[in-house]
PDB file of N, CA and C in Angstrom:
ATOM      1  N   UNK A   1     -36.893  61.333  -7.952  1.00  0.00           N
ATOM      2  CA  UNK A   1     -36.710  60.868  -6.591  1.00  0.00           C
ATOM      3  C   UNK A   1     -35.246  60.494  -6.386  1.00  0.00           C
ATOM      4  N   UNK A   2     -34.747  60.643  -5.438  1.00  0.00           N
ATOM      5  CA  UNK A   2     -33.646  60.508  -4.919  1.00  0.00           C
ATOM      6  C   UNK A   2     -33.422  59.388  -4.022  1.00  0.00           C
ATOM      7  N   UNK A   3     -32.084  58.642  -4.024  1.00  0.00           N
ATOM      8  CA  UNK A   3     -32.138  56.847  -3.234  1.00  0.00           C
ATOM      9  C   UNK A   3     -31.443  57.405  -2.673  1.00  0.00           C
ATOM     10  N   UNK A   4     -31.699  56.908  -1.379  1.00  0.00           N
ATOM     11  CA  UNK A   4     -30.046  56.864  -0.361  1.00  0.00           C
ATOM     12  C   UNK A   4     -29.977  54.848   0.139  1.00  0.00           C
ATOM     13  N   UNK A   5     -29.302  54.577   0.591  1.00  0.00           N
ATOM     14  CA  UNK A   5     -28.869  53.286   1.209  1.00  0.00           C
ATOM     15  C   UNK A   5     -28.542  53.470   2.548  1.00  0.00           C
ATOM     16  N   UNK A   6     -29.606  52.324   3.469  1.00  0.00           N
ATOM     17  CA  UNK A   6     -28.957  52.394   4.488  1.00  0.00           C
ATOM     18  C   UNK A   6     -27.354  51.288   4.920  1.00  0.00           C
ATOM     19  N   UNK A   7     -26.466  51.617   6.071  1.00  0.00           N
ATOM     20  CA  UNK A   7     -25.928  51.085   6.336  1.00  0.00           C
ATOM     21  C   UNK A   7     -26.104  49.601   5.776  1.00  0.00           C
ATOM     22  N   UNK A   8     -27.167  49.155   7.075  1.00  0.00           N
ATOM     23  CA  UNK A   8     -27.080  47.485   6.842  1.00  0.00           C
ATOM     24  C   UNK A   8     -27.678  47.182   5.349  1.00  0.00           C
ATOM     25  N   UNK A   9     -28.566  47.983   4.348  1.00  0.00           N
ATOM     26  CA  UNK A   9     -29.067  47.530   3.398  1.00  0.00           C
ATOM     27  C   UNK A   9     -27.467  47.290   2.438  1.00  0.00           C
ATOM     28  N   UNK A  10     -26.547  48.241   2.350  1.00  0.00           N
ATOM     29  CA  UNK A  10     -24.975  47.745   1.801  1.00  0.00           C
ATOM     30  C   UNK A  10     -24.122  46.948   2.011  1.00  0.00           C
ATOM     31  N   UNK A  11     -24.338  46.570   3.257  1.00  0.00           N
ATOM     32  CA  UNK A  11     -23.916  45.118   3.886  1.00  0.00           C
ATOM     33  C   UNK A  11     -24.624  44.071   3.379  1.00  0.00           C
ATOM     34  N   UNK A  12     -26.335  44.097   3.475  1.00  0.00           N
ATOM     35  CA  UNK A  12     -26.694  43.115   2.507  1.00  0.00           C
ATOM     36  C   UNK A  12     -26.687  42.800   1.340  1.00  0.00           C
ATOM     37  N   UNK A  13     -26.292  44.093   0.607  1.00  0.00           N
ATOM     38  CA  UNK A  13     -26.070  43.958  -1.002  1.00  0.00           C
ATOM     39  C   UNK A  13     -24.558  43.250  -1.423  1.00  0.00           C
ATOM     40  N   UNK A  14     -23.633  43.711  -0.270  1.00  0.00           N
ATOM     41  CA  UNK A  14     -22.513  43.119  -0.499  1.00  0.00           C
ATOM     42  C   UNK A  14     -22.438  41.649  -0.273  1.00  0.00           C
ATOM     43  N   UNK A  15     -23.161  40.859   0.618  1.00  0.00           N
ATOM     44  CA  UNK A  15     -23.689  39.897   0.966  1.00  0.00           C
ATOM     45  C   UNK A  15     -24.225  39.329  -0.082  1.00  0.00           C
ATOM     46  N   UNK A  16     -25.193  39.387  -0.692  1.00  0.00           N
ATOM     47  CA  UNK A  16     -26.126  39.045  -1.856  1.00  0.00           C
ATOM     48  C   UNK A  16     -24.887  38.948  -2.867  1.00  0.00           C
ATOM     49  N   UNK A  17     -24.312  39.796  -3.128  1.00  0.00           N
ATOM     50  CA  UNK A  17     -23.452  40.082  -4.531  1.00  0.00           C
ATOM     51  C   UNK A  17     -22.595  39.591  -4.613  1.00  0.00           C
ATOM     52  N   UNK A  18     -21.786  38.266  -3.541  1.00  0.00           N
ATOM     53  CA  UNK A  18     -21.302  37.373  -3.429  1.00  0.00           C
ATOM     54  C   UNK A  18     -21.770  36.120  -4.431  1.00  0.00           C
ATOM     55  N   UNK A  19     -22.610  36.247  -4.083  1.00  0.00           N
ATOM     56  CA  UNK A  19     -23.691  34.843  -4.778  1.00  0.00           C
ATOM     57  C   UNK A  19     -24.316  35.167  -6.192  1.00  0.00           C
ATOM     58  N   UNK A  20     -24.787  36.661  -6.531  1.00  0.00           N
ATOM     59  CA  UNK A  20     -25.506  37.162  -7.120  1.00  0.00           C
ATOM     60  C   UNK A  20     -24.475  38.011  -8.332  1.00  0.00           C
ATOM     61  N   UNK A  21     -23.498  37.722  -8.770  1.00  0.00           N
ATOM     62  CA  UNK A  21     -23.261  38.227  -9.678  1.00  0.00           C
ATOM     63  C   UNK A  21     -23.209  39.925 -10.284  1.00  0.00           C
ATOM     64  N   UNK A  22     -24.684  39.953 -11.184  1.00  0.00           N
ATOM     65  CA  UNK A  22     -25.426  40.587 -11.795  1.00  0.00           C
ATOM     66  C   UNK A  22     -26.132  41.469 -10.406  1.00  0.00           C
ATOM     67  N   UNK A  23     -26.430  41.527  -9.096  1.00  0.00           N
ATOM     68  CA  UNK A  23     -27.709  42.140  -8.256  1.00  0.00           C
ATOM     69  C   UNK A  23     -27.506  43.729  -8.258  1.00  0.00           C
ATOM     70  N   UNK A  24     -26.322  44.422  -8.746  1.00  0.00           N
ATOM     71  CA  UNK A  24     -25.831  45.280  -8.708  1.00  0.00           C
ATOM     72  C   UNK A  24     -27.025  46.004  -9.979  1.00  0.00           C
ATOM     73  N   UNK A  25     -26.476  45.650 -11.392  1.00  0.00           N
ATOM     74  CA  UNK A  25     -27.395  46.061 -12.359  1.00  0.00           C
ATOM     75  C   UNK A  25     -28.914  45.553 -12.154  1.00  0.00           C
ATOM     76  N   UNK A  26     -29.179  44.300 -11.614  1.00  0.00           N
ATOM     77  CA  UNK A  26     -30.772  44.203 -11.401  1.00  0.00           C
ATOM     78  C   UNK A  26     -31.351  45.373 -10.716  1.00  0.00           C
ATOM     79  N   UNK A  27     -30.381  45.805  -9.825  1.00  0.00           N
ATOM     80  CA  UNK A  27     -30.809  46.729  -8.368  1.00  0.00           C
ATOM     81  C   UNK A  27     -31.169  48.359  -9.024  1.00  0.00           C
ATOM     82  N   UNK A  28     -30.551  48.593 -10.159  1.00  0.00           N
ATOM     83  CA  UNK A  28     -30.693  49.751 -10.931  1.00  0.00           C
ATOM     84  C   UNK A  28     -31.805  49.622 -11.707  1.00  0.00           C
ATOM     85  N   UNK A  29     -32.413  48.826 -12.568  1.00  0.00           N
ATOM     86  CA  UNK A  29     -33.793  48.424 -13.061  1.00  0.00           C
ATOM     87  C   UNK A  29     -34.704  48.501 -12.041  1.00  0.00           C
ATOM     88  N   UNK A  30     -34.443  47.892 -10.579  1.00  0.00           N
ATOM     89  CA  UNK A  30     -35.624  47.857  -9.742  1.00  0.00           C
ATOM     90  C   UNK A  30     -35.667  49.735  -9.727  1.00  0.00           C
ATOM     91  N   UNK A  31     -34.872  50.048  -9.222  1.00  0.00           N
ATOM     92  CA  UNK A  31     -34.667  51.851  -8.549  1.00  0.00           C
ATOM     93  C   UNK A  31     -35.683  52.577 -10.378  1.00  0.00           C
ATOM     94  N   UNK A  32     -35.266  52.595 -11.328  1.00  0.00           N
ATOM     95  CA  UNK A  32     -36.016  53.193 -12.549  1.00  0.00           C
ATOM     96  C   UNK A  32     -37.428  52.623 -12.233  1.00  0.00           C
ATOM     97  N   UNK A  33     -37.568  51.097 -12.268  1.00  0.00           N
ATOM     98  CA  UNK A  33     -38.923  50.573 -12.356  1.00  0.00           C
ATOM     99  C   UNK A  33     -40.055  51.609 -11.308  1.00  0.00           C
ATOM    100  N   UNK A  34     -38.954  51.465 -10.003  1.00  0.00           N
ATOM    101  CA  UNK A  34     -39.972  51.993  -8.990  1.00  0.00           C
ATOM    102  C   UNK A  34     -40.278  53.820  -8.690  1.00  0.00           C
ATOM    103  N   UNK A  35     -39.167  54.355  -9.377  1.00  0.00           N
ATOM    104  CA  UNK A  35     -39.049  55.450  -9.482  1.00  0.00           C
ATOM    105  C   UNK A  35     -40.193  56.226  -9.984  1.00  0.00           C
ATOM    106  N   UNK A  36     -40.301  55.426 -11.375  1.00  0.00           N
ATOM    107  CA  UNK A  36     -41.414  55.331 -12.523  1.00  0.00           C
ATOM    108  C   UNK A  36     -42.480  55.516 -11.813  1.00  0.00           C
ATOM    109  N   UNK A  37     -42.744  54.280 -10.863  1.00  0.00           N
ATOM    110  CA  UNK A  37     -44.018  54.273 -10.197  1.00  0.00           C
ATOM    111  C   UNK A  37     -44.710  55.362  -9.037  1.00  0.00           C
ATOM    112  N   UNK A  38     -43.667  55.483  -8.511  1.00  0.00           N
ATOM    113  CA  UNK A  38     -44.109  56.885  -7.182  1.00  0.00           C
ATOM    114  C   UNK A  38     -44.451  58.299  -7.761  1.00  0.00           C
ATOM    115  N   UNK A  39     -43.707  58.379  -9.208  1.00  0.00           N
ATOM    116  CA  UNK A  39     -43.588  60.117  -9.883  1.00  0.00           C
ATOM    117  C   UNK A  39     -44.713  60.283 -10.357  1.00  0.00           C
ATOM    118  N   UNK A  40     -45.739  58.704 -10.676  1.00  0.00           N
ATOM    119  CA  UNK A  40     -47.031  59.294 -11.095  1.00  0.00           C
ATOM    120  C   UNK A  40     -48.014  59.844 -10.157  1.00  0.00           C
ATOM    121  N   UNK A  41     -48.496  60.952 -10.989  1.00  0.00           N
ATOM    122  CA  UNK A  41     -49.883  61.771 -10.164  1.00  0.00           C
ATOM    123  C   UNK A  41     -51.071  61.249  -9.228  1.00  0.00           C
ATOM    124  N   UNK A  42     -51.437  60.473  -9.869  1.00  0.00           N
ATOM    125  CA  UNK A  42     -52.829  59.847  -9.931  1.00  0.00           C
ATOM    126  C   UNK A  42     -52.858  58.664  -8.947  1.00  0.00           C
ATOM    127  N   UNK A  43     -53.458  58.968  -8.215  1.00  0.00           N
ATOM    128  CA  UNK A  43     -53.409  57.435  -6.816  1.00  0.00           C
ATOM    129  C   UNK A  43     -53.913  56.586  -8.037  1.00  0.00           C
ATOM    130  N   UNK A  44     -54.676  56.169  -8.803  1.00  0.00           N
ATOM    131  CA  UNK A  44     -55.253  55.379  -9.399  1.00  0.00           C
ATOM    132  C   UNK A  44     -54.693  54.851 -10.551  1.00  0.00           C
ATOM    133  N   UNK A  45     -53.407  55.344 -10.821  1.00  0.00           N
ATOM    134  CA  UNK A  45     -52.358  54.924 -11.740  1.00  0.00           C
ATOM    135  C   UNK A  45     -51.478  53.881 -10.684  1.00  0.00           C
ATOM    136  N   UNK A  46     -51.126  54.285  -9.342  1.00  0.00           N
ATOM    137  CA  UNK A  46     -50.333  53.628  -8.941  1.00  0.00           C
ATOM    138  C   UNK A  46     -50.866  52.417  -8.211  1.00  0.00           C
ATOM    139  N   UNK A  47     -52.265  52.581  -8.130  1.00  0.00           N
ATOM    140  CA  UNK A  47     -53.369  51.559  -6.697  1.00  0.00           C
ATOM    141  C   UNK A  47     -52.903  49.765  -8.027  1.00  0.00           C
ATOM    142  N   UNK A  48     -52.976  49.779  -8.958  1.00  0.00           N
ATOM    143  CA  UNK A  48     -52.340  48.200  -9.771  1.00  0.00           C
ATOM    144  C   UNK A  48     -50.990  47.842  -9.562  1.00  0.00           C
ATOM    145  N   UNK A  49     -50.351  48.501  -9.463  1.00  0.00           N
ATOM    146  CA  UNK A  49     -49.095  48.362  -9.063  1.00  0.00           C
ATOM    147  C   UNK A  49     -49.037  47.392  -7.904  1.00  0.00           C
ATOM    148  N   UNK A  50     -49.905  47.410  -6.539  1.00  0.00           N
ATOM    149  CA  UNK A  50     -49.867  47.203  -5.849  1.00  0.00           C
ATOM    150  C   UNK A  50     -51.174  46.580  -5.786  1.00  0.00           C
ATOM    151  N   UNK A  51     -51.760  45.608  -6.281  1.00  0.00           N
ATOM    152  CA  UNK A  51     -52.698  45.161  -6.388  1.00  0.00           C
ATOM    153  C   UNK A  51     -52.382  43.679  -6.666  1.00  0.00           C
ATOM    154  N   UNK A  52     -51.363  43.412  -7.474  1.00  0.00           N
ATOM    155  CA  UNK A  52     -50.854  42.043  -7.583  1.00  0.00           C
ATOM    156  C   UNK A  52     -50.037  41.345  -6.858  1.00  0.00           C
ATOM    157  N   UNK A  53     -49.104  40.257  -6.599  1.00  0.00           N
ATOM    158  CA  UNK A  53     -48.190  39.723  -5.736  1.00  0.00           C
ATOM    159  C   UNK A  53     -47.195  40.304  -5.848  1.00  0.00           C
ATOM    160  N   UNK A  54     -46.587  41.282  -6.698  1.00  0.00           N
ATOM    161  CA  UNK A  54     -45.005  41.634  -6.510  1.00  0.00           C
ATOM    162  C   UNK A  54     -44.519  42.681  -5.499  1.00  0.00           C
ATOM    163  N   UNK A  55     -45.492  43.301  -4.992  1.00  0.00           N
ATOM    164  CA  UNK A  55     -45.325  44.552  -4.176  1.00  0.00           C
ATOM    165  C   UNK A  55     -46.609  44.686  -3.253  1.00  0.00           C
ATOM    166  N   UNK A  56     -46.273  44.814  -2.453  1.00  0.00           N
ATOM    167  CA  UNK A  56     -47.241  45.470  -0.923  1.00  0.00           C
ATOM    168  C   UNK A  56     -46.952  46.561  -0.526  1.00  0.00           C
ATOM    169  N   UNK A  57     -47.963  47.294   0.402  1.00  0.00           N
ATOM    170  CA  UNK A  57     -47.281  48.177   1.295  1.00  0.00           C
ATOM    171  C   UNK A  57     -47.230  47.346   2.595  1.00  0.00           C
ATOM    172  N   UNK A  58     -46.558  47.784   3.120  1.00  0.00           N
ATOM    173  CA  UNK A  58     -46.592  47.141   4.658  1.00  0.00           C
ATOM    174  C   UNK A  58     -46.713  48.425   5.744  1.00  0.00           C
ATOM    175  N   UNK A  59     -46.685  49.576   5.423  1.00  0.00           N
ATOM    176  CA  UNK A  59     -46.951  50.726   6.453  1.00  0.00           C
ATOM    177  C   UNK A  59     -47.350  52.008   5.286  1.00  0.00           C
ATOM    178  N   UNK A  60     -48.707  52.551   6.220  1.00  0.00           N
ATOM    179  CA  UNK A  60     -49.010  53.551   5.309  1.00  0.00           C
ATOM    180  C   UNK A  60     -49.764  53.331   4.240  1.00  0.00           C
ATOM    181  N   UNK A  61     -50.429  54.211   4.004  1.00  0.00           N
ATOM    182  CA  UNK A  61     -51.690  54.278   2.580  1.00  0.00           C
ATOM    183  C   UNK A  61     -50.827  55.110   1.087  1.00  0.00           C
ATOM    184  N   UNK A  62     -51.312  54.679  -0.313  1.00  0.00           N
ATOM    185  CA  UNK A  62     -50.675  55.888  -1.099  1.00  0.00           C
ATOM    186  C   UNK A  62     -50.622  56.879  -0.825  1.00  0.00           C
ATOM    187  N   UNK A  63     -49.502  57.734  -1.081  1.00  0.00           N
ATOM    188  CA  UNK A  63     -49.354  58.852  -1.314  1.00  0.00           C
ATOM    189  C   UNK A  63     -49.465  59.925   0.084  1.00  0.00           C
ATOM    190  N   UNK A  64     -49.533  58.845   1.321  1.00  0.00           N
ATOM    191  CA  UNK A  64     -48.961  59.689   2.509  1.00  0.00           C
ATOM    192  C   UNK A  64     -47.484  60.096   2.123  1.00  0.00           C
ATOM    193  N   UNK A  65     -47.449  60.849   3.629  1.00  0.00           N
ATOM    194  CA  UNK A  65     -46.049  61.509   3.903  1.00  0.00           C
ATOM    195  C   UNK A  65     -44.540  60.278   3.867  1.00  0.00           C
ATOM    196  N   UNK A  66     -44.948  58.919   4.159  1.00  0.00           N
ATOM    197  CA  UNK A  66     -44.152  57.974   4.659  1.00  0.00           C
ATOM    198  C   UNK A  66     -44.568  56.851   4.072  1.00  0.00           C
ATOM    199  N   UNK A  67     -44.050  55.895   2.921  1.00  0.00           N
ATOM    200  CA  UNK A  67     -44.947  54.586   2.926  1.00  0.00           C
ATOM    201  C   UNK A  67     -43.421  53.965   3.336  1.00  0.00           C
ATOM    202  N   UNK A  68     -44.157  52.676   3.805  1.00  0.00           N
ATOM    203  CA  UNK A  68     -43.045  51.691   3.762  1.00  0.00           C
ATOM    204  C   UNK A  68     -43.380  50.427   2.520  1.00  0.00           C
ATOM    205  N   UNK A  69     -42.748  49.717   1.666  1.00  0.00           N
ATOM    206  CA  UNK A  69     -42.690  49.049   0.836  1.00  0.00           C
ATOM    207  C   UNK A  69     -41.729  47.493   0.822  1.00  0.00           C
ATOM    208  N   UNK A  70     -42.949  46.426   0.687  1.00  0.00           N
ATOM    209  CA  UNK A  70     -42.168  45.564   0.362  1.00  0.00           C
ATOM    210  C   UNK A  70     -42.334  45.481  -0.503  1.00  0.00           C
ATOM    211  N   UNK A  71     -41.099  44.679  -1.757  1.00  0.00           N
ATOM    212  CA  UNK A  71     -41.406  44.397  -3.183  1.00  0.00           C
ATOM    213  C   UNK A  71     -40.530  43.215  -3.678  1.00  0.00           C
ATOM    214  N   UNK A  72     -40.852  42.330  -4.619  1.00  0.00           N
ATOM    215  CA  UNK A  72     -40.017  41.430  -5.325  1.00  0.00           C
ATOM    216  C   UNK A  72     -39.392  42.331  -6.403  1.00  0.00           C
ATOM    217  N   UNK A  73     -38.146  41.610  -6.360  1.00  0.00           N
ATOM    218  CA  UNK A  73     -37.163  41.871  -7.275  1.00  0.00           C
ATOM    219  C   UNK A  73     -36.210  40.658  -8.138  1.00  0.00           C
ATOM    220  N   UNK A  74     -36.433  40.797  -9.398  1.00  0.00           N
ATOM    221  CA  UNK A  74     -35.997  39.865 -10.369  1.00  0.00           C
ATOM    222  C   UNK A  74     -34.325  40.216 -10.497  1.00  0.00           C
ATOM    223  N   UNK A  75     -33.656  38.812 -10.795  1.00  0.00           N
ATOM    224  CA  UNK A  75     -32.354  38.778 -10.857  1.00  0.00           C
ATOM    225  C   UNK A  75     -31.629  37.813 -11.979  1.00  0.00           C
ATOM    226  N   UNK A  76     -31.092  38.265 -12.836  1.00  0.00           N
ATOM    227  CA  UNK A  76     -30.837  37.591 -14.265  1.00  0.00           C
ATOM    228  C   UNK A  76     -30.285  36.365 -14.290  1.00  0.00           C
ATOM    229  N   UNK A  77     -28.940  36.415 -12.505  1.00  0.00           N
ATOM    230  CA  UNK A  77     -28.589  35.497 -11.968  1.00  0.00           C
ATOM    231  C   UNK A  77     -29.875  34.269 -11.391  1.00  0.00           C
ATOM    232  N   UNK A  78     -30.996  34.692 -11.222  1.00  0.00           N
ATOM    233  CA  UNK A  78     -31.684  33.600 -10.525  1.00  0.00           C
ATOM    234  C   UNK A  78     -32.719  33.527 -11.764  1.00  0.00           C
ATOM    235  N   UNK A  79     -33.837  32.255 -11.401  1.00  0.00           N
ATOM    236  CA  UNK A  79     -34.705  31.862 -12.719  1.00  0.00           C
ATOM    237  C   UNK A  79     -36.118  32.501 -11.915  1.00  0.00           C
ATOM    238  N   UNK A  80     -36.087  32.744 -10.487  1.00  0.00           N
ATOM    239  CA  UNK A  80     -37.441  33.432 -10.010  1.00  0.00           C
ATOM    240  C   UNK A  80     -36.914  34.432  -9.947  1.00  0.00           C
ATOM    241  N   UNK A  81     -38.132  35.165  -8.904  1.00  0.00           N
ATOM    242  CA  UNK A  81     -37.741  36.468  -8.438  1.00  0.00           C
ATOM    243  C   UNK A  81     -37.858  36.212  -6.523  1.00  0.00           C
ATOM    244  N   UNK A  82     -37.068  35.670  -6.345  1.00  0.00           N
ATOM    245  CA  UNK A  82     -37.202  35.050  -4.875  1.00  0.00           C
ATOM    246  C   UNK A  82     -36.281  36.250  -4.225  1.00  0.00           C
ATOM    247  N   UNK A  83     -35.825  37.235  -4.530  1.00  0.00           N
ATOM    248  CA  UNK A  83     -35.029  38.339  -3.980  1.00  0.00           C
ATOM    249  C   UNK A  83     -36.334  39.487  -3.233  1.00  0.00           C
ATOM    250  N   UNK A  84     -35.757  39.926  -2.255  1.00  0.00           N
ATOM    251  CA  UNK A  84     -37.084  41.200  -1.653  1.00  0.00           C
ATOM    252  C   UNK A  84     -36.251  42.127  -1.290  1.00  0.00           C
ATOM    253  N   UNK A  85     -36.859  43.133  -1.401  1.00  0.00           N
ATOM    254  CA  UNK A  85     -36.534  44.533  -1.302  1.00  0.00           C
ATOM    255  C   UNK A  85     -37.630  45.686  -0.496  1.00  0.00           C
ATOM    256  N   UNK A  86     -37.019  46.100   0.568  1.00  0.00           N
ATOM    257  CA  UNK A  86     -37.881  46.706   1.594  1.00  0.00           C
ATOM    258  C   UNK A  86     -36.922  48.283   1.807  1.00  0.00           C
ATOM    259  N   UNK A  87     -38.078  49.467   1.276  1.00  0.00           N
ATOM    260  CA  UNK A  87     -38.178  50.418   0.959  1.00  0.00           C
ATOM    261  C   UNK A  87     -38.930  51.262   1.827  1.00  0.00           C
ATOM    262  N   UNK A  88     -38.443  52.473   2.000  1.00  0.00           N
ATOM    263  CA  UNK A  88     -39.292  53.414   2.090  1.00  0.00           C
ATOM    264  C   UNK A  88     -39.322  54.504   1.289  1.00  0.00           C
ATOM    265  N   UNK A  89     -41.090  54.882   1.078  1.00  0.00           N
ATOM    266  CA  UNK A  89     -40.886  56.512   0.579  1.00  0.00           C
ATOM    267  C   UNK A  89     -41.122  57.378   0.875  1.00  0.00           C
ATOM    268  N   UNK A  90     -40.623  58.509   1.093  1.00  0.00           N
ATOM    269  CA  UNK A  90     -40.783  59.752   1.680  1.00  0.00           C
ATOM    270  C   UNK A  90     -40.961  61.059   0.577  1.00  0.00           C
ATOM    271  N   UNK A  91     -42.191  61.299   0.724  1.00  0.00           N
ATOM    272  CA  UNK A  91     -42.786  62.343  -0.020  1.00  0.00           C
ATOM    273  C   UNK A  91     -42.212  63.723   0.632  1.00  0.00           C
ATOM    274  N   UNK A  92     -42.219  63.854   1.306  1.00  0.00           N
ATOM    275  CA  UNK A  92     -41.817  65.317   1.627  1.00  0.00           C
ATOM    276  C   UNK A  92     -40.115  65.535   1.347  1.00  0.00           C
ATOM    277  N   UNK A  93     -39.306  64.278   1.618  1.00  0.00           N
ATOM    278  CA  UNK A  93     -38.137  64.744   1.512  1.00  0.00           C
ATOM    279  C   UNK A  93     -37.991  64.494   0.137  1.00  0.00           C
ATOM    280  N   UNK A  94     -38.739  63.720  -0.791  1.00  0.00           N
ATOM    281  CA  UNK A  94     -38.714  62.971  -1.901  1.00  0.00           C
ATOM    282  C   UNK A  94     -37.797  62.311  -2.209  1.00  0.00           C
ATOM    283  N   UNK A  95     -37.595  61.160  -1.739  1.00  0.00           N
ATOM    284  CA  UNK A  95     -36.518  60.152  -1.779  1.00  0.00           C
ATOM    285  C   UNK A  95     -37.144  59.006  -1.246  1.00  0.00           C
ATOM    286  N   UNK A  96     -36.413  58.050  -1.939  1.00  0.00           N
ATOM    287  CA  UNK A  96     -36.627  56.770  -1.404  1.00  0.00           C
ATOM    288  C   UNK A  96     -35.254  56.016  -0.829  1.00  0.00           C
ATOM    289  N   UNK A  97     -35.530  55.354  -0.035  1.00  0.00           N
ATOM    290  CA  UNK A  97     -34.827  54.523   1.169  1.00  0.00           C
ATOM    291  C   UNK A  97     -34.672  53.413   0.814  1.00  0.00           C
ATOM    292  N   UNK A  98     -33.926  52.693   0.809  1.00  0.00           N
ATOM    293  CA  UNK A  98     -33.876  51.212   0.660  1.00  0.00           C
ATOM    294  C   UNK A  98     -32.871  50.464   1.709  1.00  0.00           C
ATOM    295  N   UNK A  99     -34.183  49.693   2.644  1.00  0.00           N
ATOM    296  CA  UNK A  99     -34.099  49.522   3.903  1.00  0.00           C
ATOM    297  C   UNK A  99     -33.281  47.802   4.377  1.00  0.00           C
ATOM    298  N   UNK A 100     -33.845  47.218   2.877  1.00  0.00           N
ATOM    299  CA  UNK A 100     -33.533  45.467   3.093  1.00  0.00           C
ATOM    300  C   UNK A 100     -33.548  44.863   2.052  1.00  0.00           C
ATOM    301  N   UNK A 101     -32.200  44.148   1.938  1.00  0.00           N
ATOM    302  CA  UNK A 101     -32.697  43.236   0.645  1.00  0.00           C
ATOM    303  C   UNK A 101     -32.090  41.662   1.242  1.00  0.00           C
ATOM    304  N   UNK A 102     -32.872  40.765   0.415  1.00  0.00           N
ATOM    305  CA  UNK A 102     -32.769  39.886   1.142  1.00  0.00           C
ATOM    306  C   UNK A 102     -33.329  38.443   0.030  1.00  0.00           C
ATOM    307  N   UNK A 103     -32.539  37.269   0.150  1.00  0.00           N
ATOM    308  CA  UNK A 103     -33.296  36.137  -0.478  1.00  0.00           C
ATOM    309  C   UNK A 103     -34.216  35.787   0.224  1.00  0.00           C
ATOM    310  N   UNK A 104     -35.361  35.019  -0.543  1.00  0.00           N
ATOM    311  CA  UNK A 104     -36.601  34.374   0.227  1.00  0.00           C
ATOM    312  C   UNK A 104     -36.359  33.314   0.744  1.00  0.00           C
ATOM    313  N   UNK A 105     -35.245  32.322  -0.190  1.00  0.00           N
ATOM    314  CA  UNK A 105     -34.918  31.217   0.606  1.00  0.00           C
ATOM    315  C   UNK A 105     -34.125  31.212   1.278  1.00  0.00           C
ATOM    316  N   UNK A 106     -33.773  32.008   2.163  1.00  0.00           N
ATOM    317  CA  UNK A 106     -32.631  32.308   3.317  1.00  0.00           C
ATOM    318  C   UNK A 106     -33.019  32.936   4.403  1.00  0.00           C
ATOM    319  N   UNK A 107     -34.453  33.305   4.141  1.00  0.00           N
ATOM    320  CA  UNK A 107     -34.754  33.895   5.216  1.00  0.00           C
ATOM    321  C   UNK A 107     -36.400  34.679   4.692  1.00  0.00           C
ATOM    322  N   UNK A 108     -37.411  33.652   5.779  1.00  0.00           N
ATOM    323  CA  UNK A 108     -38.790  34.277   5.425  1.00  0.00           C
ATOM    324  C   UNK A 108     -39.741  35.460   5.187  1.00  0.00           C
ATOM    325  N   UNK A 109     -39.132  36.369   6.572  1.00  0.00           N
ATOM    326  CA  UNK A 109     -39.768  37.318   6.373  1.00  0.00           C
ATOM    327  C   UNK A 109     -38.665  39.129   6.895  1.00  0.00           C
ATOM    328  N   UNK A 110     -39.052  39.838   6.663  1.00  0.00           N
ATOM    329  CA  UNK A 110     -38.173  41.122   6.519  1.00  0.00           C
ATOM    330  C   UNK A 110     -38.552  41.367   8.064  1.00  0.00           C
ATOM    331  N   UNK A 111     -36.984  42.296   8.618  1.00  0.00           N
ATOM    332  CA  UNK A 111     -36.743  42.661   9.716  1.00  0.00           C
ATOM    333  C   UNK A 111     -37.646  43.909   9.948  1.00  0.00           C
ATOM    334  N   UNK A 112     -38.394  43.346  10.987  1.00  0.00           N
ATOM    335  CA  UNK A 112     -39.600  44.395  11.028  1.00  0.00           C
ATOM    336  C   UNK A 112     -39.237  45.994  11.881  1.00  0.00           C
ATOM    337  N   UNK A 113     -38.204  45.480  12.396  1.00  0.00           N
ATOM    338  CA  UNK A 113     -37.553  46.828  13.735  1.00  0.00           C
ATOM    339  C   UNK A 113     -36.477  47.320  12.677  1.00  0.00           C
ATOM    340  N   UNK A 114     -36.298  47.236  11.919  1.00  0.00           N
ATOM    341  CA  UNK A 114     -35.678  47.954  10.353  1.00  0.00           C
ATOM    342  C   UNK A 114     -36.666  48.767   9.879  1.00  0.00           C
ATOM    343  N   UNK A 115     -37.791  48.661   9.315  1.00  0.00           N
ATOM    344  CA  UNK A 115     -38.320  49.224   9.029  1.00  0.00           C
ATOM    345  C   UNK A 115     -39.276  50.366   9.449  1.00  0.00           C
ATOM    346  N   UNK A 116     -39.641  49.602  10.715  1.00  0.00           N
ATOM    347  CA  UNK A 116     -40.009  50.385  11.771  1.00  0.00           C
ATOM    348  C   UNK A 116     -39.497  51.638  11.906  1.00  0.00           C
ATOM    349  N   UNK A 117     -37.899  52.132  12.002  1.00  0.00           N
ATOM    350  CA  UNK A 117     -37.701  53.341  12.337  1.00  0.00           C
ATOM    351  C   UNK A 117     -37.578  53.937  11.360  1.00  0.00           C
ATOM    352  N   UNK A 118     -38.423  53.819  10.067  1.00  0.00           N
ATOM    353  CA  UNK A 118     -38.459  55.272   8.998  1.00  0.00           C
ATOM    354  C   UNK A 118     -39.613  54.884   8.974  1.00  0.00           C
ATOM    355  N   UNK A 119     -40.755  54.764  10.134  1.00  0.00           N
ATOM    356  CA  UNK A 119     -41.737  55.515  10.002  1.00  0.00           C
ATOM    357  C   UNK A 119     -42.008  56.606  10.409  1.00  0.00           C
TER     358      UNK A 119
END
């Protein structure tokens, strides 16, 4: 799978990476971790993944044309994983998007008219 970045998601990384040190290399573990996860076959390999608190979908069922993804992301700089990361994936173009990243304690919930337009 292939990442692209949007605009404002590089603005927020540059933002974050002020404070965050390390979010640069965390941000490359998340991209393998999740990479890992979409390349498998089997809806039923990936349905645990998304079964626990670290990841949701927020638009879309597995393995449509379009999911949208929220997910926690761990940071070596911080002792939680209070960082989020809002994704999309696109099966047909096969790439993933990475739409938002963002601390939890700075701000509750992800910009929903962001995500909105890669559906």
């Amino acid at each position: 799978m292939n990442f692209k970045q949007g605009r404002r998601f590089i603005r927020d990384l540059k933002k974050l990476g002020k404070k965050y040190p390390t979010i640069s290399q965390d941000l490359e573990v998340f991209k393998k971790t999740h990479t890992r996860i979409w390349e498998l076959e089997n809806k039923n390999d990936i349905l645990p993944f998304f079964q626990g608190r670290k990841n949701s979908i927020l638009y879309g069922a597995l393995k449509e044309d379009v999911n949208i993804v929220k997910a926690r992301m761990s940071s070596t700089d911080m002792n939680d994983i209070s960082l989020r990361v809002i994704y999309a994936v696109n099966f047909q173009r096969i790439e993933i998007t990475l739409i938002e990243i963002y601390n939890k304690h700075q701000k509750d919930n992800e910009d929903k008219q962001r995500w909105k337009e890669h559906r």
